[in-house]
PDB file of N, CA and C in Angstrom:
ATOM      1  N   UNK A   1     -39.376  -3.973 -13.889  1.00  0.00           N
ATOM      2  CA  UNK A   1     -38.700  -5.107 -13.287  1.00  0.00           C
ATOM      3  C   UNK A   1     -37.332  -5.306 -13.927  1.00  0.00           C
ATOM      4  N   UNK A   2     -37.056  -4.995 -15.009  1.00  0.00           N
ATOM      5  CA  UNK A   2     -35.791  -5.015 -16.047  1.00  0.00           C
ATOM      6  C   UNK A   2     -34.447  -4.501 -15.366  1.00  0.00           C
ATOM      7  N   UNK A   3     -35.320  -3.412 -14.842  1.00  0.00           N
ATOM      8  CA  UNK A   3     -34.633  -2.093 -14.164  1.00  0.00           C
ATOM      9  C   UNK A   3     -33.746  -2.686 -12.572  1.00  0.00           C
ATOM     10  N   UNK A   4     -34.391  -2.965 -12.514  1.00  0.00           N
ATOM     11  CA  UNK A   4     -33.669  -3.589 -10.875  1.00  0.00           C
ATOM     12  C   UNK A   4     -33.117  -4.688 -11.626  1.00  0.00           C
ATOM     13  N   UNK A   5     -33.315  -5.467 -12.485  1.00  0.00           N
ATOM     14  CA  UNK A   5     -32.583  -6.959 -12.189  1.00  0.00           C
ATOM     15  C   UNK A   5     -30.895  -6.276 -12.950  1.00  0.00           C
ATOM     16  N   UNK A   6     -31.456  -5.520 -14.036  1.00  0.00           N
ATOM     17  CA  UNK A   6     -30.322  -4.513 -14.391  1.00  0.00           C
ATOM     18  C   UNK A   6     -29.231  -4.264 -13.440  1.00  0.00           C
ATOM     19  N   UNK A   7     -30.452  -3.451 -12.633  1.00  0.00           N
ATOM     20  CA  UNK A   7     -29.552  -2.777 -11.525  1.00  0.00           C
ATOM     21  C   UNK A   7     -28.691  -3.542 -10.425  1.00  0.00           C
ATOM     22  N   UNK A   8     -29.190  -4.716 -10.168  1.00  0.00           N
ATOM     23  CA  UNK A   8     -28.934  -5.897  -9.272  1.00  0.00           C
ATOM     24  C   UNK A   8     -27.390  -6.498 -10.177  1.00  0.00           C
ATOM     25  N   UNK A   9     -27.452  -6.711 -11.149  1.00  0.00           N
ATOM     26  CA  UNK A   9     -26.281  -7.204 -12.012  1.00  0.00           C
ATOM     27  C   UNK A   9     -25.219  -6.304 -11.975  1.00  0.00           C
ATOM     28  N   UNK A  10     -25.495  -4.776 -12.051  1.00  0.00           N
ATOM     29  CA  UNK A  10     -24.587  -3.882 -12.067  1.00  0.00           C
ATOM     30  C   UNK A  10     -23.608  -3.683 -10.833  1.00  0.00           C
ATOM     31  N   UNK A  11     -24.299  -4.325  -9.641  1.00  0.00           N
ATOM     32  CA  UNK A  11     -23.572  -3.932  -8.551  1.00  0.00           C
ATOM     33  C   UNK A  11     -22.987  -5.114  -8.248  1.00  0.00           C
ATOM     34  N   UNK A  12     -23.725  -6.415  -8.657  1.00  0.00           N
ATOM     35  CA  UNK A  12     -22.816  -7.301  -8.285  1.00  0.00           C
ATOM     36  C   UNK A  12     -21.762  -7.127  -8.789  1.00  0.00           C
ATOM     37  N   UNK A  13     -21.468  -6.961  -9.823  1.00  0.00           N
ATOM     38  CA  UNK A  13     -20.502  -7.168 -10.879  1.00  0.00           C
ATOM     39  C   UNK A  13     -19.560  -5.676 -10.374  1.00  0.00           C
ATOM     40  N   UNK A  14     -19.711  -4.838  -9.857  1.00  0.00           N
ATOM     41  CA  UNK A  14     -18.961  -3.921  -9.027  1.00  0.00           C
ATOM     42  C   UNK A  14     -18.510  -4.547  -8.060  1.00  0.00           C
ATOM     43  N   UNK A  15     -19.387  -5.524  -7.180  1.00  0.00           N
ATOM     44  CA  UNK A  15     -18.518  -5.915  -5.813  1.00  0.00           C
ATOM     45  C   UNK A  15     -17.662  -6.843  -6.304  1.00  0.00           C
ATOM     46  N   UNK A  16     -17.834  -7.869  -7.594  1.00  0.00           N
ATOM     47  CA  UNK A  16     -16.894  -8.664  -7.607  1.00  0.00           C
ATOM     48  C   UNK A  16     -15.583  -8.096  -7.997  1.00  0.00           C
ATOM     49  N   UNK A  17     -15.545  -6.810  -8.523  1.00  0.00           N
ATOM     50  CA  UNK A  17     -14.409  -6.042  -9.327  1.00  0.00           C
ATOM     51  C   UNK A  17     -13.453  -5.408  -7.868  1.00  0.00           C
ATOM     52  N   UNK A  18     -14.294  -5.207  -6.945  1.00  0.00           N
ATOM     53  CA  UNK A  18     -13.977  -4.778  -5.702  1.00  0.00           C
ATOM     54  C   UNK A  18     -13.211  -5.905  -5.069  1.00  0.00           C
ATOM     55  N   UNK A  19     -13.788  -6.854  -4.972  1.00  0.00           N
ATOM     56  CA  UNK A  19     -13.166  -8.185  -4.310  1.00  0.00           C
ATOM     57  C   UNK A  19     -11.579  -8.617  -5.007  1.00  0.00           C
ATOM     58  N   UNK A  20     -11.858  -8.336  -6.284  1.00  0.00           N
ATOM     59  CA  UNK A  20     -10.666  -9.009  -6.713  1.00  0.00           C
ATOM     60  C   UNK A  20      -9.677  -7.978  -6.750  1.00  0.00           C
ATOM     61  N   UNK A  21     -10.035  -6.830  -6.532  1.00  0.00           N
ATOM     62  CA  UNK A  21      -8.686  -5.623  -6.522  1.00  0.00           C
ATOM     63  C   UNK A  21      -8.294  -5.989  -5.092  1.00  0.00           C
ATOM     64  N   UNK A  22      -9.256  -5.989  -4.058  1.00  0.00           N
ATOM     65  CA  UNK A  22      -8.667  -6.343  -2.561  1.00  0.00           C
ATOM     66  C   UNK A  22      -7.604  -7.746  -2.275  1.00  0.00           C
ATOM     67  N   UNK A  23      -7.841  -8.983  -3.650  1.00  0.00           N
ATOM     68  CA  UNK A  23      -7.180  -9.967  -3.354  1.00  0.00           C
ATOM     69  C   UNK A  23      -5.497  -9.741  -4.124  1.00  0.00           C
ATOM     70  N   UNK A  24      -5.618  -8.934  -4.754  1.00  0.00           N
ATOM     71  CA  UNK A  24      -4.574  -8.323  -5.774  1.00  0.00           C
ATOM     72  C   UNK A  24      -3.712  -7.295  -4.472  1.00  0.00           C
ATOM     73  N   UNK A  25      -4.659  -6.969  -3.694  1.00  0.00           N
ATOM     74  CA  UNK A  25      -3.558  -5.455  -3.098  1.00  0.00           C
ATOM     75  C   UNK A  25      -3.109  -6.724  -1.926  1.00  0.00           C
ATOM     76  N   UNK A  26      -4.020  -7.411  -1.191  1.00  0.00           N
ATOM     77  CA  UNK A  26      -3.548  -8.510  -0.124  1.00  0.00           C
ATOM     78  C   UNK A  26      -1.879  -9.590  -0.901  1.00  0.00           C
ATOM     79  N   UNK A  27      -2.247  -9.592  -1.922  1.00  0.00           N
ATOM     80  CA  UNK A  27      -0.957 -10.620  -2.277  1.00  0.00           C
ATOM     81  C   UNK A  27       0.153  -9.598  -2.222  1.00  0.00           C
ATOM     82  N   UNK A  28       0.069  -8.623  -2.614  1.00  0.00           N
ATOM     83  CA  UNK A  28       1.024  -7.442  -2.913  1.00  0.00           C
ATOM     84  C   UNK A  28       1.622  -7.335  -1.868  1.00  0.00           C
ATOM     85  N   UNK A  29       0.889  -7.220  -0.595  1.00  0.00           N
ATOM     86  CA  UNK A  29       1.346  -6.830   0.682  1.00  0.00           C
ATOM     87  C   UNK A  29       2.117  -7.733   1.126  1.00  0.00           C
ATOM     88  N   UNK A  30       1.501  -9.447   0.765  1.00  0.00           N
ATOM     89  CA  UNK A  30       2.107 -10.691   1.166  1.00  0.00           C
ATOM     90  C   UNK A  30       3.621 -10.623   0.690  1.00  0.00           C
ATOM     91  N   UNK A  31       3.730 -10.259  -0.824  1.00  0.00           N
ATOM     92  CA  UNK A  31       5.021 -10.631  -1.613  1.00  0.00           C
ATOM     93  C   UNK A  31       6.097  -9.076  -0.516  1.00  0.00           C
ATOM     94  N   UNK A  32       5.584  -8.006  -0.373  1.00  0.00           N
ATOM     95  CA  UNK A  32       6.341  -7.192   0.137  1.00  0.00           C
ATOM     96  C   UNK A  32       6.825  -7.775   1.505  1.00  0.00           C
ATOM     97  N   UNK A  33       6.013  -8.462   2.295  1.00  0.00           N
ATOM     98  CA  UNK A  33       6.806  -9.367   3.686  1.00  0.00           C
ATOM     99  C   UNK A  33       6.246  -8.844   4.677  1.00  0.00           C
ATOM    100  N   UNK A  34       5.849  -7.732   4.429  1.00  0.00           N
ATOM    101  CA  UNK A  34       5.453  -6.891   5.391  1.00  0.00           C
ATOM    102  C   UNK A  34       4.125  -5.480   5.027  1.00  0.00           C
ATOM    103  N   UNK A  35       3.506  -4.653   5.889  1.00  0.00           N
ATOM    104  CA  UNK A  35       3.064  -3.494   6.046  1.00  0.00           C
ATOM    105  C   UNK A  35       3.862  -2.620   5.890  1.00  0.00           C
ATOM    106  N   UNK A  36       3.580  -1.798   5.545  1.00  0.00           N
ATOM    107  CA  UNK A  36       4.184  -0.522   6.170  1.00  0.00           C
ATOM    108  C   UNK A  36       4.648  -0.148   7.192  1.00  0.00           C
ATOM    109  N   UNK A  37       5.978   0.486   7.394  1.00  0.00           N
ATOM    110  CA  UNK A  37       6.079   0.788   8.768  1.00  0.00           C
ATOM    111  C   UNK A  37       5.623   2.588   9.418  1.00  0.00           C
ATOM    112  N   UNK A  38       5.258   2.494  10.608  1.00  0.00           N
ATOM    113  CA  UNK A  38       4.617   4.166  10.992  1.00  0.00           C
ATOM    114  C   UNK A  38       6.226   5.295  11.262  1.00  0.00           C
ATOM    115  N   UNK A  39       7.350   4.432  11.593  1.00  0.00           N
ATOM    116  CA  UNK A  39       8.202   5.251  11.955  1.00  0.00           C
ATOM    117  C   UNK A  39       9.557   4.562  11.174  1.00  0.00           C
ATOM    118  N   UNK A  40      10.349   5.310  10.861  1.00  0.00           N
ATOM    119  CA  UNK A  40      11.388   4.797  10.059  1.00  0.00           C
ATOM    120  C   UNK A  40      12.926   3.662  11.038  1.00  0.00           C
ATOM    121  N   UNK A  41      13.130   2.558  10.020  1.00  0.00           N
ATOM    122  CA  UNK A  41      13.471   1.497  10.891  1.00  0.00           C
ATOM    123  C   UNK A  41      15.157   2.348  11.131  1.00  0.00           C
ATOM    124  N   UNK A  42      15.701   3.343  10.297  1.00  0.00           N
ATOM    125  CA  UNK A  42      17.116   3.567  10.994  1.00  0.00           C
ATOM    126  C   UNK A  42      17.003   4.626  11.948  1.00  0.00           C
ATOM    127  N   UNK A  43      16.323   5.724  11.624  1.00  0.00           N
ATOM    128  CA  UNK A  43      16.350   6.864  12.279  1.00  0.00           C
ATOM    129  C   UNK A  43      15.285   7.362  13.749  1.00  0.00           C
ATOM    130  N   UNK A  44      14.215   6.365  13.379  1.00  0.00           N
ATOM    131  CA  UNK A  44      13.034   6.181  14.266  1.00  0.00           C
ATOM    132  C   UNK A  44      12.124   7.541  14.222  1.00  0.00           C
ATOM    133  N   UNK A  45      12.092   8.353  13.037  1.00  0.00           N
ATOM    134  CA  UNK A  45      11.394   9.647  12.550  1.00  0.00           C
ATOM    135  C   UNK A  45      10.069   8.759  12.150  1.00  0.00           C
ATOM    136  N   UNK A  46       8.792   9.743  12.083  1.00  0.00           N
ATOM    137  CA  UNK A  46       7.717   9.075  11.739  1.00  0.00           C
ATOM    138  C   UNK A  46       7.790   9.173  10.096  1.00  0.00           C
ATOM    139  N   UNK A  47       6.967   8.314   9.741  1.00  0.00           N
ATOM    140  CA  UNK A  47       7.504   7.939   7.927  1.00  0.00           C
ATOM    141  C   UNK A  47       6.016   8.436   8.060  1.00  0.00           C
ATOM    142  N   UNK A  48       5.781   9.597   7.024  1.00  0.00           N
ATOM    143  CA  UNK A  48       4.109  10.284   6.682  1.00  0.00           C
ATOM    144  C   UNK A  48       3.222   8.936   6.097  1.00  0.00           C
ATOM    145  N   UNK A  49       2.135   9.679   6.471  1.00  0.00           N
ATOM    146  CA  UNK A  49       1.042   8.992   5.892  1.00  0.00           C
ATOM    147  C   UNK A  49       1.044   8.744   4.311  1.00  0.00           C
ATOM    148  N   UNK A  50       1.076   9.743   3.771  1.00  0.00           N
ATOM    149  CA  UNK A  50       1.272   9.923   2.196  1.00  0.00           C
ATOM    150  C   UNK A  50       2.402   8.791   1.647  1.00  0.00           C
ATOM    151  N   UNK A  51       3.744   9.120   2.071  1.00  0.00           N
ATOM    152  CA  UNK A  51       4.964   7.770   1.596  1.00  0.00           C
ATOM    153  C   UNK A  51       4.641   6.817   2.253  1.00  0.00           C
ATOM    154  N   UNK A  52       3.660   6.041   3.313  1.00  0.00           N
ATOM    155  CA  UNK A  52       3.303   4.699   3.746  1.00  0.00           C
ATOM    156  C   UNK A  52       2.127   4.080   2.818  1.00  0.00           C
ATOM    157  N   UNK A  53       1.211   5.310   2.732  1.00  0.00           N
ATOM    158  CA  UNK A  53       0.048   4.814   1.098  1.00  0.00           C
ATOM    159  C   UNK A  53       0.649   4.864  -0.129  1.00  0.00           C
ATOM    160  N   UNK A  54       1.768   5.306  -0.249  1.00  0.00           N
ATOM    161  CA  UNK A  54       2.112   5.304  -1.764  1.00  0.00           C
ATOM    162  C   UNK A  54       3.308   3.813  -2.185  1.00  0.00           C
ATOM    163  N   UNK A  55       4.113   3.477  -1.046  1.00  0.00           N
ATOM    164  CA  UNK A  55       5.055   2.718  -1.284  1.00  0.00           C
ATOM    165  C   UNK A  55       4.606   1.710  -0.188  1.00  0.00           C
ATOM    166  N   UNK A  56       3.485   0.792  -0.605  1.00  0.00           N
ATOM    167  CA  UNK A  56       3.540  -0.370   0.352  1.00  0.00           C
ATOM    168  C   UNK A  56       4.599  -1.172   0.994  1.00  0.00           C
ATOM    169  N   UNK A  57       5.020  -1.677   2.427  1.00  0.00           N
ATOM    170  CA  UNK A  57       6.422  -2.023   2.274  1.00  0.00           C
ATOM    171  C   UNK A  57       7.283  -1.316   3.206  1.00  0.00           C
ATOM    172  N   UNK A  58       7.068   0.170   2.970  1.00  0.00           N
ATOM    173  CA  UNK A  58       8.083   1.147   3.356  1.00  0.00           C
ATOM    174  C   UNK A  58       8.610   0.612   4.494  1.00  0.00           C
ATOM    175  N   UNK A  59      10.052   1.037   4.787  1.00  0.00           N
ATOM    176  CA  UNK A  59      10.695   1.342   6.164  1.00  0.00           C
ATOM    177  C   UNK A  59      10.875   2.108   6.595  1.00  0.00           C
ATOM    178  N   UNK A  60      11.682   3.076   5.772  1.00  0.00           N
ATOM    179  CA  UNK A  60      12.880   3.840   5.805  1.00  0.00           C
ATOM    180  C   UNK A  60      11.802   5.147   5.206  1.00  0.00           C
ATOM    181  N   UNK A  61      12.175   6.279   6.653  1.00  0.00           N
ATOM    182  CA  UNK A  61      11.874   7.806   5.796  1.00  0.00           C
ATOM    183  C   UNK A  61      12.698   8.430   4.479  1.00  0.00           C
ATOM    184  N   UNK A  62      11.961   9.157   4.186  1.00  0.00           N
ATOM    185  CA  UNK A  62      12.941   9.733   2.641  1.00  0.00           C
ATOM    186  C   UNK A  62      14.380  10.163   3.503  1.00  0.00           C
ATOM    187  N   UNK A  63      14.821  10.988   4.373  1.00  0.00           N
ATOM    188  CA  UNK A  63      16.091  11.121   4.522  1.00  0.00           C
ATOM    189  C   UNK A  63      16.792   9.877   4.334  1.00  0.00           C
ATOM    190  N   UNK A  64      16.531   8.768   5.348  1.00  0.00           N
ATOM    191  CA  UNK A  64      17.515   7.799   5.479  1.00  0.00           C
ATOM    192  C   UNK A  64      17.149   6.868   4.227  1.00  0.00           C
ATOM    193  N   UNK A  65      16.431   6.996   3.149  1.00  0.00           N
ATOM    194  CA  UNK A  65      16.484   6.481   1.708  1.00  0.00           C
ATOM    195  C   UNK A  65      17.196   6.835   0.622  1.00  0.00           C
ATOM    196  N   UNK A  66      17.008   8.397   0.634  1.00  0.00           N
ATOM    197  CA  UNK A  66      18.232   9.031   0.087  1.00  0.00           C
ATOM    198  C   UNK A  66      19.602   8.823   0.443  1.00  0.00           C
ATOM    199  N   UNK A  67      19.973   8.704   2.265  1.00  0.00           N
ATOM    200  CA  UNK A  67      21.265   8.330   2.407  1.00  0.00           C
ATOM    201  C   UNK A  67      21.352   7.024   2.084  1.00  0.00           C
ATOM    202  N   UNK A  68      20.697   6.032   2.052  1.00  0.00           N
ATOM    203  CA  UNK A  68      20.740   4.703   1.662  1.00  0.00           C
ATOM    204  C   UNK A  68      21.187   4.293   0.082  1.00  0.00           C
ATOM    205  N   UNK A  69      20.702   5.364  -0.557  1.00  0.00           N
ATOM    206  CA  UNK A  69      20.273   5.297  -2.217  1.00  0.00           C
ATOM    207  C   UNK A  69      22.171   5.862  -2.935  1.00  0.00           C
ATOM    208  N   UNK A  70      22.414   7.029  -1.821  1.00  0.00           N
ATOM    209  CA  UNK A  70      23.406   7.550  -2.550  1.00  0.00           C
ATOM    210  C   UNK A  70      25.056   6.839  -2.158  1.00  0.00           C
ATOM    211  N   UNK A  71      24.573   6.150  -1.195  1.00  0.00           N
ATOM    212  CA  UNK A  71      25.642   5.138  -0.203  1.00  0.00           C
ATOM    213  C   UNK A  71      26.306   5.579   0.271  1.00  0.00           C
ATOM    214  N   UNK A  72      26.208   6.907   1.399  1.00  0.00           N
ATOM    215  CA  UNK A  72      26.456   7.734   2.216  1.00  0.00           C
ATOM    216  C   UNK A  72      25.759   6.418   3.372  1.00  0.00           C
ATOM    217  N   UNK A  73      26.839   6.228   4.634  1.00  0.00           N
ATOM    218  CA  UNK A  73      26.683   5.947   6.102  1.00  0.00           C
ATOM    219  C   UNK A  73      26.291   6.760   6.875  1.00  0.00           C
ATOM    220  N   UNK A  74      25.382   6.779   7.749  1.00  0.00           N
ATOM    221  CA  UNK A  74      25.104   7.685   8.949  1.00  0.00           C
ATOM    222  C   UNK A  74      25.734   7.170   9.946  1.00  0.00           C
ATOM    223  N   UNK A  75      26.674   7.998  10.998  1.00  0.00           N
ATOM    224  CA  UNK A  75      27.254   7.282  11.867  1.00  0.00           C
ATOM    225  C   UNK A  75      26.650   7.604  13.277  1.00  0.00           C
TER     226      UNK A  75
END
């Protein structure tokens, strides 16, 4: 019986660790203003999956970030 109530504690205490990383990534998203975007806001290229999970937020594909970054205009 030890064994389960053990076991019963162990997972709660996982979901609550779960819950509070989800309220941590939700504010994150809040303070960024926004999601992610699927296609980039200057060029309208699709922004990958990989740079939309890594940089919550995103707009802008790496080309038009780099031109953004180095302060080169696209005309």
């Amino acid at each position: 019986m030890s064994i389960d109530v053990d076991d019963a504690m162990a997972q709660n205490e996982s979901q609550v660790n779960i819950d509070s990383r989800f309220v941590e990534i939700r504010a994150a998203l809040r303070i960024q203003g926004h999601v992610s975007r699927r296609h980039c806001r200057d060029c309208g290229d699709e922004i990958p999956d990989s740079r939309r999970e890594s940089i919550p937020g995103v707009s802008l594909c790496m080309l038009c970030e780099e031109w953004r970054e180095s302060g080169d205009k696209k005309s």
